[in-house]
PDB file of N, CA and C in Angstrom:
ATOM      1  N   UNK A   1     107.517 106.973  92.217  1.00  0.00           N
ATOM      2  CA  UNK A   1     108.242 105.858  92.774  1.00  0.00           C
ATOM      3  C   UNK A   1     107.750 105.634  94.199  1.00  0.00           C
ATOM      4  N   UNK A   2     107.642 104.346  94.707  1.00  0.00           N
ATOM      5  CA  UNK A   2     107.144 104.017  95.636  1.00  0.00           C
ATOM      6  C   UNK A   2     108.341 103.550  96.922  1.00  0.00           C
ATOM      7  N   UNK A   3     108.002 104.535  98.005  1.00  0.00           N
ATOM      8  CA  UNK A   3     109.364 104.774  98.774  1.00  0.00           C
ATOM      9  C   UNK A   3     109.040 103.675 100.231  1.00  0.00           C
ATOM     10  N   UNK A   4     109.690 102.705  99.994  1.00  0.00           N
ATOM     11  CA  UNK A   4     109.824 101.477 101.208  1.00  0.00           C
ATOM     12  C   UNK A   4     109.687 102.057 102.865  1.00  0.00           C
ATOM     13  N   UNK A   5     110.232 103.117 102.765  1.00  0.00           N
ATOM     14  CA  UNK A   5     110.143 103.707 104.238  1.00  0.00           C
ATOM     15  C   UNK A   5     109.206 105.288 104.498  1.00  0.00           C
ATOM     16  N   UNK A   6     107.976 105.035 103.601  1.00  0.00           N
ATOM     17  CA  UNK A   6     107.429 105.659 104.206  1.00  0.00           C
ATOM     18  C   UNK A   6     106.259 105.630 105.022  1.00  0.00           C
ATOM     19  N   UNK A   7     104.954 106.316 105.304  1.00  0.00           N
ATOM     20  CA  UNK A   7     103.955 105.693 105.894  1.00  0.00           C
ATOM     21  C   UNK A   7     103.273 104.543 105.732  1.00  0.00           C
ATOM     22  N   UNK A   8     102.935 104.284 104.725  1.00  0.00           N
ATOM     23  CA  UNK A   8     102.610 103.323 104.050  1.00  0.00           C
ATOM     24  C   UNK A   8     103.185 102.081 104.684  1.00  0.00           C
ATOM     25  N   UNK A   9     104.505 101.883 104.729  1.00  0.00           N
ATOM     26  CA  UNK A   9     105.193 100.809 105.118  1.00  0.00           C
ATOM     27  C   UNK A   9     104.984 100.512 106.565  1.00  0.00           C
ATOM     28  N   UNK A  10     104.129 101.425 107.229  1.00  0.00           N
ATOM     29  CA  UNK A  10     104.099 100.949 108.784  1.00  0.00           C
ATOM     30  C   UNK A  10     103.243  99.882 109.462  1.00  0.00           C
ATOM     31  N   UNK A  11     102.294  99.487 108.757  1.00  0.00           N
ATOM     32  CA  UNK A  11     101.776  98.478 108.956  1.00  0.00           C
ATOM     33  C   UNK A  11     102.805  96.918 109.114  1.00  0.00           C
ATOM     34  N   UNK A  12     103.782  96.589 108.255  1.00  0.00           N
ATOM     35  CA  UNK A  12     104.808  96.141 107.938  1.00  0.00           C
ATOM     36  C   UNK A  12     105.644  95.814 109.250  1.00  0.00           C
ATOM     37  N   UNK A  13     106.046  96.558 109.877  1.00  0.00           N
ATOM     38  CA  UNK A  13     106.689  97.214 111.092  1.00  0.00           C
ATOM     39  C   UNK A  13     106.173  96.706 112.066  1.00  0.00           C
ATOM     40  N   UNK A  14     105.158  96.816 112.230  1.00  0.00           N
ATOM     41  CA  UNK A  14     104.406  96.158 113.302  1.00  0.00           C
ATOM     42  C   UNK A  14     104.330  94.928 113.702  1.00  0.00           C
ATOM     43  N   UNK A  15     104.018  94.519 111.827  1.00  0.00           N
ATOM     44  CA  UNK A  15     104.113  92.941 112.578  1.00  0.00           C
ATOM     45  C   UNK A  15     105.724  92.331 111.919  1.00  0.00           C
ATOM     46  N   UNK A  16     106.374  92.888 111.786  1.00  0.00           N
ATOM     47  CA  UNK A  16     107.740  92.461 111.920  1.00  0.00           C
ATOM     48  C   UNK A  16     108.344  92.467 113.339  1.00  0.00           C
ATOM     49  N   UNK A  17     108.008  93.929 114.008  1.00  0.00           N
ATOM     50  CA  UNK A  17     108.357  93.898 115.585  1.00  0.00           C
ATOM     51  C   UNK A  17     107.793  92.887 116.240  1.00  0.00           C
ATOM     52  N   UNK A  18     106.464  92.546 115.848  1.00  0.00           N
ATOM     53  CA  UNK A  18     106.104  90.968 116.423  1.00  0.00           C
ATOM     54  C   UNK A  18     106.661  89.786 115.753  1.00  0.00           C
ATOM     55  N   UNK A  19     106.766  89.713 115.044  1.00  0.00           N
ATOM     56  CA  UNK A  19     107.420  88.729 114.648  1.00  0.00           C
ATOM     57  C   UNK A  19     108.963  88.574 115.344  1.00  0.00           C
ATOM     58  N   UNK A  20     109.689  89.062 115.688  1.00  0.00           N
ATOM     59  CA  UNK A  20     110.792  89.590 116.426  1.00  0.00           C
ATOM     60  C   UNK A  20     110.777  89.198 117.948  1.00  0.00           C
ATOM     61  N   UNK A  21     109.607  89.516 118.352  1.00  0.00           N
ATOM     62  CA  UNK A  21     109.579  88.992 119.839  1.00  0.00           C
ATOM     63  C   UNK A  21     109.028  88.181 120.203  1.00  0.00           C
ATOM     64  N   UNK A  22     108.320  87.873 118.934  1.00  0.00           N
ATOM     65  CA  UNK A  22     107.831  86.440 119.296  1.00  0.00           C
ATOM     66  C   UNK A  22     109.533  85.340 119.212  1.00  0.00           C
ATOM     67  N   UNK A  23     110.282  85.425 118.496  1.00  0.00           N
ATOM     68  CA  UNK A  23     111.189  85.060 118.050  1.00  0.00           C
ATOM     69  C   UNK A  23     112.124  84.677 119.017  1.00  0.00           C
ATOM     70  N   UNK A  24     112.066  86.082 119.940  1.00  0.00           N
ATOM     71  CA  UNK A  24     112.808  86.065 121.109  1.00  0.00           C
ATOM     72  C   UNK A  24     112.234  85.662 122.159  1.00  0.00           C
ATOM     73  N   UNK A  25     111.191  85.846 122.667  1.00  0.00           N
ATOM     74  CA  UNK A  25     110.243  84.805 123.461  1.00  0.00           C
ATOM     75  C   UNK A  25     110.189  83.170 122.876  1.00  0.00           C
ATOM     76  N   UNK A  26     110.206  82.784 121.994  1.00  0.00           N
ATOM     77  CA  UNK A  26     110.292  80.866 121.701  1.00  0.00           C
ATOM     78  C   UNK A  26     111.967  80.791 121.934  1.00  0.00           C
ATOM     79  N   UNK A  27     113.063  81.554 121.879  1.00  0.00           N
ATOM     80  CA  UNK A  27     114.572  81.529 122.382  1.00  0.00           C
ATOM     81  C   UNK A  27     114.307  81.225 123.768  1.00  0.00           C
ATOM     82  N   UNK A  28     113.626  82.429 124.306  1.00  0.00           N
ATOM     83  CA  UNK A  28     113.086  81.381 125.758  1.00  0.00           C
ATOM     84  C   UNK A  28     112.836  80.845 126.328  1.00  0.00           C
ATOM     85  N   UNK A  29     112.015  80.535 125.361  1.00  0.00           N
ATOM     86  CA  UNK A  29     111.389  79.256 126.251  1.00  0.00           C
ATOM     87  C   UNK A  29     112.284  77.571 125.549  1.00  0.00           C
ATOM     88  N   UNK A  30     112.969  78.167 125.009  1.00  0.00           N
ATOM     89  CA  UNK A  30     113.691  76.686 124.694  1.00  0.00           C
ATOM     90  C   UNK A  30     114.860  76.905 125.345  1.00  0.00           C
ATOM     91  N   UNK A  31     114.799  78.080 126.348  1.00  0.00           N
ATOM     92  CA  UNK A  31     116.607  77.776 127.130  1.00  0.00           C
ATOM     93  C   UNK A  31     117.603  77.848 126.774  1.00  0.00           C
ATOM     94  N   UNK A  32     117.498  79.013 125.289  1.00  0.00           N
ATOM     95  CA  UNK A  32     118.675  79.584 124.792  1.00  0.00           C
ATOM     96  C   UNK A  32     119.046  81.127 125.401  1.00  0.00           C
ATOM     97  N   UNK A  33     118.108  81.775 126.002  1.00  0.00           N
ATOM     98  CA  UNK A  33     117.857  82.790 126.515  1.00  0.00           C
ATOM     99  C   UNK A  33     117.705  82.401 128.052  1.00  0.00           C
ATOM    100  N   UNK A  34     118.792  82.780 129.191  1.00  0.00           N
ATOM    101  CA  UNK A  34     118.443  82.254 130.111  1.00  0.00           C
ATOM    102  C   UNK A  34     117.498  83.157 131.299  1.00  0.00           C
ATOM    103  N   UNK A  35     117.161  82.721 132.642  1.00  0.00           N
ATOM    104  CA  UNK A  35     116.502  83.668 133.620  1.00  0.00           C
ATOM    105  C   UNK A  35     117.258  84.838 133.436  1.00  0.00           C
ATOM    106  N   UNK A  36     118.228  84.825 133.532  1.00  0.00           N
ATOM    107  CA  UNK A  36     119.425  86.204 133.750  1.00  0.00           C
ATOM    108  C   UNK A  36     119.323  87.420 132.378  1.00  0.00           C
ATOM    109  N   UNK A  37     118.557  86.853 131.166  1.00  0.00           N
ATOM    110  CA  UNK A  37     118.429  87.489 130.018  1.00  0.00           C
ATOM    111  C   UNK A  37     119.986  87.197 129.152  1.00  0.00           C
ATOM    112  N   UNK A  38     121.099  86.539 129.656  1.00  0.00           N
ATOM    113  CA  UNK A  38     122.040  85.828 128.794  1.00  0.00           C
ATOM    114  C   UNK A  38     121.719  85.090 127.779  1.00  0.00           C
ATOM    115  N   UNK A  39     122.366  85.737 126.418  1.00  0.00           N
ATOM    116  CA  UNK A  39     122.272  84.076 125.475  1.00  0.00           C
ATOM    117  C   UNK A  39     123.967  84.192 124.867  1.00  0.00           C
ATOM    118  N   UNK A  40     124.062  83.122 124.630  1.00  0.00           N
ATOM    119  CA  UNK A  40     125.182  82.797 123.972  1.00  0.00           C
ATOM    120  C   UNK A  40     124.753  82.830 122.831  1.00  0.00           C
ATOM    121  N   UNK A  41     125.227  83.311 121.542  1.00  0.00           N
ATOM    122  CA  UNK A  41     125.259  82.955 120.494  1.00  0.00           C
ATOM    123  C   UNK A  41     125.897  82.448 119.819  1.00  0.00           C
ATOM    124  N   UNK A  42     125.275  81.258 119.010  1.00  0.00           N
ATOM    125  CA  UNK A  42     126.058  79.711 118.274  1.00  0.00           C
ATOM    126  C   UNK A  42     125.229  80.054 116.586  1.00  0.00           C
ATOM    127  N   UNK A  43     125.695  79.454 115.959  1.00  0.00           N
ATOM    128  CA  UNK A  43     124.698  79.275 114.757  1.00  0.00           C
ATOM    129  C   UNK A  43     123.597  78.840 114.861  1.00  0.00           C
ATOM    130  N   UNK A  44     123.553  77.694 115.758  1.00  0.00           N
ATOM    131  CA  UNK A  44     121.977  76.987 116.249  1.00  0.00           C
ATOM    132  C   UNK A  44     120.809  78.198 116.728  1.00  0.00           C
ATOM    133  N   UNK A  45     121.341  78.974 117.759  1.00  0.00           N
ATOM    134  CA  UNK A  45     120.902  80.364 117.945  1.00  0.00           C
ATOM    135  C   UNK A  45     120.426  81.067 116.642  1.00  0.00           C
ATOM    136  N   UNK A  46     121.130  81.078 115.807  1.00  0.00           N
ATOM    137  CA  UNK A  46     120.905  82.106 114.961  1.00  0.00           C
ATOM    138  C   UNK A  46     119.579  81.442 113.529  1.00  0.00           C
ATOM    139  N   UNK A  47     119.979  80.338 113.801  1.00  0.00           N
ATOM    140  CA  UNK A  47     119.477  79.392 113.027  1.00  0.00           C
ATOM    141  C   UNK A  47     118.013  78.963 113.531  1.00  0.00           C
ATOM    142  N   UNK A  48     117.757  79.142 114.859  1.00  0.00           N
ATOM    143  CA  UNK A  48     116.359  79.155 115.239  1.00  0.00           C
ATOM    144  C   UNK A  48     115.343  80.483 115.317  1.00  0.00           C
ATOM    145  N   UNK A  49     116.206  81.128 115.473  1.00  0.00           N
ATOM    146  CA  UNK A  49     115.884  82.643 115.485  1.00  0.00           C
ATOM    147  C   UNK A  49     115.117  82.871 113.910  1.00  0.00           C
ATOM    148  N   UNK A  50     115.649  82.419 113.177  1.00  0.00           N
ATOM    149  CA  UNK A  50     115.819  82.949 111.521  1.00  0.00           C
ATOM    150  C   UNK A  50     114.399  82.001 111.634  1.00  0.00           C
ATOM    151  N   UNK A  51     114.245  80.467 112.219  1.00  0.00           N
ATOM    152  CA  UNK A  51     113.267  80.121 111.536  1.00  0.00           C
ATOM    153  C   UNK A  51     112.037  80.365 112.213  1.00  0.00           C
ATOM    154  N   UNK A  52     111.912  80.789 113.401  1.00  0.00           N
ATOM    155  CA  UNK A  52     111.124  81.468 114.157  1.00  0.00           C
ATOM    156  C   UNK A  52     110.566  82.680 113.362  1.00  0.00           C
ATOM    157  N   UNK A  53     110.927  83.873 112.854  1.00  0.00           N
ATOM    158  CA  UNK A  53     110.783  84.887 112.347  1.00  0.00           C
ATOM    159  C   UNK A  53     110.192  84.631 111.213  1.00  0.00           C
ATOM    160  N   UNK A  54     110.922  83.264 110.282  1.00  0.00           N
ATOM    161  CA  UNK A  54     110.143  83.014 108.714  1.00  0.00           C
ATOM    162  C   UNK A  54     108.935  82.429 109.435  1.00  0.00           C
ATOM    163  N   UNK A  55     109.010  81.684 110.091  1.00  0.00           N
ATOM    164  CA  UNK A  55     107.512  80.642 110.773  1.00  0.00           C
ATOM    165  C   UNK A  55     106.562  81.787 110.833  1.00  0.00           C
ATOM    166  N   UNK A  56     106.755  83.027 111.677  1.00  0.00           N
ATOM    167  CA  UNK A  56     105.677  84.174 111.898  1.00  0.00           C
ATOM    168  C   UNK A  56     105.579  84.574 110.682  1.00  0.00           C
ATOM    169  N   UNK A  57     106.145  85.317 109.960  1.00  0.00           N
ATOM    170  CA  UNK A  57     106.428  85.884 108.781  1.00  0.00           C
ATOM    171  C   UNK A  57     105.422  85.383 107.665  1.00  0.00           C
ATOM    172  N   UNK A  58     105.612  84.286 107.161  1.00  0.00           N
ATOM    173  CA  UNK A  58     104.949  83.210 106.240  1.00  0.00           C
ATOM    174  C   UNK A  58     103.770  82.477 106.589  1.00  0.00           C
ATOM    175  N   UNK A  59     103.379  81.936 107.887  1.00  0.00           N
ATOM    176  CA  UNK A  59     102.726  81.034 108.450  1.00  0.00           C
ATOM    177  C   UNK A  59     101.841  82.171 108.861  1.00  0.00           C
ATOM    178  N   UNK A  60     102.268  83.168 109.375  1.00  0.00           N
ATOM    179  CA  UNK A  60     100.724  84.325 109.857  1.00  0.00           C
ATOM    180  C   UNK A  60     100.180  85.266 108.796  1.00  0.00           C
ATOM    181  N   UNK A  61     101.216  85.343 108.061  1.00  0.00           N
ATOM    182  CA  UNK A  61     100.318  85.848 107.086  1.00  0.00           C
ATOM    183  C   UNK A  61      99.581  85.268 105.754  1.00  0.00           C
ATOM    184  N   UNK A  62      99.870  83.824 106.100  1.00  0.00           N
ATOM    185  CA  UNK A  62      99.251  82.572 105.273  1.00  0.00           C
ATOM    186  C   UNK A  62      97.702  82.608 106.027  1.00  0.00           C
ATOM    187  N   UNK A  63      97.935  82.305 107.525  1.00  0.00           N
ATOM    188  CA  UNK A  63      96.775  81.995 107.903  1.00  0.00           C
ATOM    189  C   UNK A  63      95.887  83.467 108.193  1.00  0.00           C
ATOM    190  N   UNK A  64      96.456  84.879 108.212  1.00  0.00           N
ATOM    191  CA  UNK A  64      95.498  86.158 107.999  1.00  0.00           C
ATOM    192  C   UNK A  64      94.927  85.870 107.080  1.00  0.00           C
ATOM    193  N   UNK A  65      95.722  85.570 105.622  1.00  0.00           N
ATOM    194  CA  UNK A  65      94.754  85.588 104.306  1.00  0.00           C
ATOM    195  C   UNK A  65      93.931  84.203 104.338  1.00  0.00           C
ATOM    196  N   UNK A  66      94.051  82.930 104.736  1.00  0.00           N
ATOM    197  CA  UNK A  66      93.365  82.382 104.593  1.00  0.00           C
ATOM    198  C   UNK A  66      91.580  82.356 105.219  1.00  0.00           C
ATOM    199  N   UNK A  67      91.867  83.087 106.192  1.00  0.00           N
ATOM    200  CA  UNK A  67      91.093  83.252 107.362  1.00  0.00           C
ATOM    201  C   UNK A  67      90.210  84.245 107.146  1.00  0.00           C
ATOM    202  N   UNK A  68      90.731  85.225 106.463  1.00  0.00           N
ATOM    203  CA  UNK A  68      90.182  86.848 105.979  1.00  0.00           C
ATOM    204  C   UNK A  68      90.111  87.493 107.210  1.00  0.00           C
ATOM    205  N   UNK A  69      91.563  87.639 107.702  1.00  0.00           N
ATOM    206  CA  UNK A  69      91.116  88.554 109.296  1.00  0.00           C
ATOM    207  C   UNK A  69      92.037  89.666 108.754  1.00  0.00           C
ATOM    208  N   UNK A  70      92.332  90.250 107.614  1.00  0.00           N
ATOM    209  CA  UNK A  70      92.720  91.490 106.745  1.00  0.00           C
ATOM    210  C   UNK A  70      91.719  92.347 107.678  1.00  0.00           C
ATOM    211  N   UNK A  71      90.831  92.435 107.795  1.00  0.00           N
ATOM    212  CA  UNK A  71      89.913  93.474 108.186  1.00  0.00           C
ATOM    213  C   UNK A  71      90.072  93.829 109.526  1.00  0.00           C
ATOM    214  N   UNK A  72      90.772  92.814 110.186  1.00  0.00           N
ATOM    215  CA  UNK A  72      91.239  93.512 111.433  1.00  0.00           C
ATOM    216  C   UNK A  72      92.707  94.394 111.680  1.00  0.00           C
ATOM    217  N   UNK A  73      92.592  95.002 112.798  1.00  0.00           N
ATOM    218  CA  UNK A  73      93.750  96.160 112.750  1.00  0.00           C
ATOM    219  C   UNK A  73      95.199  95.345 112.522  1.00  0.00           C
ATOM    220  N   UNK A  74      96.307  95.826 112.400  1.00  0.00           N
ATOM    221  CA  UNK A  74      97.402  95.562 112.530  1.00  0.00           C
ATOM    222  C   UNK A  74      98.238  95.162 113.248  1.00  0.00           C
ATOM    223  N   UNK A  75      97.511  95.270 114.237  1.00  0.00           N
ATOM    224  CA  UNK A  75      98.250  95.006 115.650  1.00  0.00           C
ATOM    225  C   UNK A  75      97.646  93.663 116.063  1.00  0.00           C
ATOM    226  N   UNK A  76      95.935  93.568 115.899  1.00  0.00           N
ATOM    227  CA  UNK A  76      96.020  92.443 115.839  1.00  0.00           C
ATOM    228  C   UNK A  76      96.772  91.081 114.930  1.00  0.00           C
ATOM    229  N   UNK A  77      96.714  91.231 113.870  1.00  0.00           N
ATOM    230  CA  UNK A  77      97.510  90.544 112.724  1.00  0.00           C
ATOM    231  C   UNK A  77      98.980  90.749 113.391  1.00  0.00           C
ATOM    232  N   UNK A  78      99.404  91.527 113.789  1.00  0.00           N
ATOM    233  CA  UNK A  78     100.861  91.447 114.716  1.00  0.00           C
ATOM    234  C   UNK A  78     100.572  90.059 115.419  1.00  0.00           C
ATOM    235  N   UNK A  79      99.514  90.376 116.204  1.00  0.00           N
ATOM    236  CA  UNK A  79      99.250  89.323 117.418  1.00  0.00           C
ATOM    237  C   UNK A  79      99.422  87.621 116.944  1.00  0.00           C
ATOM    238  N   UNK A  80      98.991  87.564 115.459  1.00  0.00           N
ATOM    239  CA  UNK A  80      98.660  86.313 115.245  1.00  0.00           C
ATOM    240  C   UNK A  80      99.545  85.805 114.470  1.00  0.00           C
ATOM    241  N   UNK A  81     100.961  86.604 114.189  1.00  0.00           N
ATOM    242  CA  UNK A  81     102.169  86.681 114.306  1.00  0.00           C
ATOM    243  C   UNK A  81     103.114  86.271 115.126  1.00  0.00           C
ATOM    244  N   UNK A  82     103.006  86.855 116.654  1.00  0.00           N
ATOM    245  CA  UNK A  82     103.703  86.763 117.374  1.00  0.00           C
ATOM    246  C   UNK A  82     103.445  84.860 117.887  1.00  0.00           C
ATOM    247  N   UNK A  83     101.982  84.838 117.939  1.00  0.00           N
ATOM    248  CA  UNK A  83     101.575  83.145 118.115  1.00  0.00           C
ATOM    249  C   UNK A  83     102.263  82.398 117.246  1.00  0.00           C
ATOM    250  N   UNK A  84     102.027  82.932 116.141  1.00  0.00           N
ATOM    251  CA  UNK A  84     103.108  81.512 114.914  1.00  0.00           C
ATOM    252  C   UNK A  84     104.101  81.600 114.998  1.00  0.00           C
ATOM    253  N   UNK A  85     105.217  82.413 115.878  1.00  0.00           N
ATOM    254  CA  UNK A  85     106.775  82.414 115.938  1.00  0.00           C
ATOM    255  C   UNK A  85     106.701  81.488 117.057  1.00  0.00           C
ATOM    256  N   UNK A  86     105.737  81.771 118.464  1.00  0.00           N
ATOM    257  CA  UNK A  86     106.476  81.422 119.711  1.00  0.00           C
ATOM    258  C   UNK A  86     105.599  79.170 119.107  1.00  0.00           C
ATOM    259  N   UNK A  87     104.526  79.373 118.559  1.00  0.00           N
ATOM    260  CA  UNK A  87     104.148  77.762 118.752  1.00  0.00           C
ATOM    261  C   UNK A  87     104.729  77.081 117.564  1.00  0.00           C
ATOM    262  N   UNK A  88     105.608  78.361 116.462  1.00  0.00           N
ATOM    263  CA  UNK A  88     105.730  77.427 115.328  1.00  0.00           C
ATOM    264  C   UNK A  88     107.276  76.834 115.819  1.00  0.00           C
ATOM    265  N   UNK A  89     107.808  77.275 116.731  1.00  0.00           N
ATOM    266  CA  UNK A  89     109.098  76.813 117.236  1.00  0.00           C
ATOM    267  C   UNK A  89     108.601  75.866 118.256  1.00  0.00           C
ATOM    268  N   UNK A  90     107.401  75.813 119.190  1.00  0.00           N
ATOM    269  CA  UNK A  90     107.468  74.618 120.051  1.00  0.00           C
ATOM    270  C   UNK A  90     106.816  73.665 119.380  1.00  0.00           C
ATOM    271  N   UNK A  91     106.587  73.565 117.833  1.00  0.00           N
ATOM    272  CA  UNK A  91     106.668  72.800 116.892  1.00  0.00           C
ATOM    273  C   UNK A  91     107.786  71.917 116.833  1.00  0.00           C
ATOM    274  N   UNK A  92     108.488  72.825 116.077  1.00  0.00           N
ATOM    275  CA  UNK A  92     110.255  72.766 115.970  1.00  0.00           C
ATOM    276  C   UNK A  92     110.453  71.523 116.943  1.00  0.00           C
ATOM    277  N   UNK A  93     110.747  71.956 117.958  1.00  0.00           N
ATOM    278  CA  UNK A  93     110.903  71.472 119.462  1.00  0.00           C
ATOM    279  C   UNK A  93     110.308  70.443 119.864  1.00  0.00           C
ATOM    280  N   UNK A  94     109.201  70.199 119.669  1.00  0.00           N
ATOM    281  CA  UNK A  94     108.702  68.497 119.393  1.00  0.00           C
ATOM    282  C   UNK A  94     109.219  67.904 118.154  1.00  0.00           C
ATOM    283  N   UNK A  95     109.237  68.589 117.533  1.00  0.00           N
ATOM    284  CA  UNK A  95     109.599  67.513 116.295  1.00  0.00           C
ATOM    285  C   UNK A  95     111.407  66.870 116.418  1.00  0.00           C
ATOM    286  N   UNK A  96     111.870  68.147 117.000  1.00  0.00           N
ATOM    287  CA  UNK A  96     113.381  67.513 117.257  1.00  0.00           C
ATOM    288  C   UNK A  96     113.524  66.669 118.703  1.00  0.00           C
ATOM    289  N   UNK A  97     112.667  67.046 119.450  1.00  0.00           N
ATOM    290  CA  UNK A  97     112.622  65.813 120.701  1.00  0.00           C
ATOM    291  C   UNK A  97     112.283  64.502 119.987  1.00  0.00           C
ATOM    292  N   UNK A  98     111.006  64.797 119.354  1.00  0.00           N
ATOM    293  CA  UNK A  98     110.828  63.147 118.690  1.00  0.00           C
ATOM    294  C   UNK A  98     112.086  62.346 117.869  1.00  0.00           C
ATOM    295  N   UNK A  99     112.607  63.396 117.651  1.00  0.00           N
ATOM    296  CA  UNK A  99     114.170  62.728 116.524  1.00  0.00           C
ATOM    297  C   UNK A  99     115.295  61.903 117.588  1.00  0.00           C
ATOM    298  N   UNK A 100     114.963  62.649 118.236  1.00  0.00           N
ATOM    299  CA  UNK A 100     116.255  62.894 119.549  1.00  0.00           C
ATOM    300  C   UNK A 100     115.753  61.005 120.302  1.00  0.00           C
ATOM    301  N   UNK A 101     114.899  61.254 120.229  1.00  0.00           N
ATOM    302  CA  UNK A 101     114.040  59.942 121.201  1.00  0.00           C
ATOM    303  C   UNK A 101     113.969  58.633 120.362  1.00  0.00           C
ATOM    304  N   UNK A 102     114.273  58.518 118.674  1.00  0.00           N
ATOM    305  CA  UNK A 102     113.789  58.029 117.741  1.00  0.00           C
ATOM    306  C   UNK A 102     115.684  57.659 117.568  1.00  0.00           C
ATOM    307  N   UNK A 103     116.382  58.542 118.142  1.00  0.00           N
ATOM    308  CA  UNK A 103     118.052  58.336 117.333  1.00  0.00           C
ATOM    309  C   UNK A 103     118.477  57.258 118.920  1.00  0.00           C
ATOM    310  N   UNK A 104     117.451  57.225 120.133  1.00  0.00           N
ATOM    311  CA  UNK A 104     117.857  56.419 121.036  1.00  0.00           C
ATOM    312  C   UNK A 104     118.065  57.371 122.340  1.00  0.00           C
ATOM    313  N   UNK A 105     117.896  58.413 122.498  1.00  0.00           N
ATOM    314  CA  UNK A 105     117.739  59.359 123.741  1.00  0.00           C
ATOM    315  C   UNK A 105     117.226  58.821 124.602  1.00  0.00           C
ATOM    316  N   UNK A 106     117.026  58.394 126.079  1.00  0.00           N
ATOM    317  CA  UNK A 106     116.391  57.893 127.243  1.00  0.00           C
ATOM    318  C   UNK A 106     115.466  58.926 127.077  1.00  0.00           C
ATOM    319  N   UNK A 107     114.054  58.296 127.543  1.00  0.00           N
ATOM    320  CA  UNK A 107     112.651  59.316 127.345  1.00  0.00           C
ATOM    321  C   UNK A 107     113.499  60.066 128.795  1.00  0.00           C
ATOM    322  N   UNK A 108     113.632  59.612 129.584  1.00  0.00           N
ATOM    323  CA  UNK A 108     113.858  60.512 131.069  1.00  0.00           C
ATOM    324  C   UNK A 108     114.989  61.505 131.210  1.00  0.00           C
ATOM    325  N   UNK A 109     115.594  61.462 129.865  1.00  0.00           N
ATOM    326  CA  UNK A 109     116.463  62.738 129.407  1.00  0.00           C
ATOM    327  C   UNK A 109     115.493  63.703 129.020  1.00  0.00           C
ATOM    328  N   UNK A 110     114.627  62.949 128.007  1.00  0.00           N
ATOM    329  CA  UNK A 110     114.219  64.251 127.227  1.00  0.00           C
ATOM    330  C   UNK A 110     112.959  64.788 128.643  1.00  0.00           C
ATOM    331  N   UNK A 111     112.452  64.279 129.291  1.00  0.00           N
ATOM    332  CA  UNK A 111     111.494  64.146 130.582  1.00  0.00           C
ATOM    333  C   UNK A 111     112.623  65.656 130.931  1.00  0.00           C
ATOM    334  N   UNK A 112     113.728  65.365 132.112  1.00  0.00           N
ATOM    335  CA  UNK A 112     114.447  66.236 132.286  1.00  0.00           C
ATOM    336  C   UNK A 112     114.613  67.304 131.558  1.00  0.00           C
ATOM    337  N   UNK A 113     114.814  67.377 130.516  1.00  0.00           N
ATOM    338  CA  UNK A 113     115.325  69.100 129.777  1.00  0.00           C
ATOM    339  C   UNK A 113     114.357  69.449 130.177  1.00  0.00           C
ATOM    340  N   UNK A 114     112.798  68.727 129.220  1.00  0.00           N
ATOM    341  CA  UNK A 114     111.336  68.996 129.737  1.00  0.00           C
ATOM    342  C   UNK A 114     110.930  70.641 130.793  1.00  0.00           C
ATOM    343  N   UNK A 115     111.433  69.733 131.948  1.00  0.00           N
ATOM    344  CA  UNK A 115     111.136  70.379 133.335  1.00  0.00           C
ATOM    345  C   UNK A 115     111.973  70.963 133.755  1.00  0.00           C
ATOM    346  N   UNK A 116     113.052  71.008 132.903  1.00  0.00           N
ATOM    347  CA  UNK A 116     114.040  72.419 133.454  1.00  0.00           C
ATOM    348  C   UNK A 116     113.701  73.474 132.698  1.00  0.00           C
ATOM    349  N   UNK A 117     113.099  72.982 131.297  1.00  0.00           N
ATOM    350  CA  UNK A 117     112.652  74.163 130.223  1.00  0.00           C
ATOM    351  C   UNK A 117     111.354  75.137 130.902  1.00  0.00           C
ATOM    352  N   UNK A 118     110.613  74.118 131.498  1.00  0.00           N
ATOM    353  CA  UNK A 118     109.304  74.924 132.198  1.00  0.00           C
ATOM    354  C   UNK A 118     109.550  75.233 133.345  1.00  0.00           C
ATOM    355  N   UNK A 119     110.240  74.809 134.113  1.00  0.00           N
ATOM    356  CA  UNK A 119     111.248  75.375 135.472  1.00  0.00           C
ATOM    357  C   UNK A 119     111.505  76.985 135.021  1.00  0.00           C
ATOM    358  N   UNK A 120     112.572  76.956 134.199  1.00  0.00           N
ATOM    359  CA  UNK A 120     113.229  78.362 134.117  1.00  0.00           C
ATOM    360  C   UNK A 120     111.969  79.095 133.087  1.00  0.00           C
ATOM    361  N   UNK A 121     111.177  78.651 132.643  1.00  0.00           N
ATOM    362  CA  UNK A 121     109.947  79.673 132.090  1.00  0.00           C
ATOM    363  C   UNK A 121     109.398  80.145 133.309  1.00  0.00           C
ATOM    364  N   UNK A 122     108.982  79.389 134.377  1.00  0.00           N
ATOM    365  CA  UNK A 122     108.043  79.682 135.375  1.00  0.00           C
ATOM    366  C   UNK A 122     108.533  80.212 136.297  1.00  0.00           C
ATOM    367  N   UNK A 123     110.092  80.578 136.569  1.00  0.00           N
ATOM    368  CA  UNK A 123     110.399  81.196 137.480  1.00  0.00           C
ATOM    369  C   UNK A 123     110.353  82.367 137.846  1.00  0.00           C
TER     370      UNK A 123
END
């Protein structure tokens, strides 16, 4: 029988822990996670989180196999993980600004969040 938690499974781990912080790094940078390391948690929270994690999850290991970068270590494949959580959410994030702008939002609202979002990244 083949036991889920043993060595074997550590490769797994790795890029789940990336997948994870990538997860929590795109929370950041969208200003659910503030300078102070506060987040409130809402369903929206939990609900971006979840799709952040499937985005890495599915989307990096779509594009490892498509790519054939299997042959590289694990950590890298972590790495290209952690990229599809944090850009597959500033995906997300354009696509719901464009909604937002499309339902009648003043562009100089969405301008504003904008530069408070890269404000509190860059601080």
């Amino acid at each position: 029988m083949n036991d889920p938690l043993s060595i074997k499974g550590m490769p797994w781990i790795v890029k789940i822990m990336a997948a994870i912080i990538g997860a929590i790094f795109a929370l950041t940078l969208s200003g659910d996670i503030d300078t102070q390391g506060r987040i409130k948690i809402t369903f929206g929270v939990i609900l971006k989180f979840t799709f952040s994690v499937a985005i890495s999850l599915y989307g990096g290991a779509a594009f490892i196999e498509y790519y054939e970068l299997v042959v590289y270590s694990h950590m890298a494949q972590g790495f290209v993980m952690l990229l599809f959580a944090v850009f597959g959410m500033l995906l997300i994030g354009i696509w719901y600004q464009s909604l937002q702008l499309l339902k009648g939002k003043p562009l100089t609202e969405i301008i504003s969040e904008i530069k408070s979002a890269l404000g509190a990244i860059f601080k």
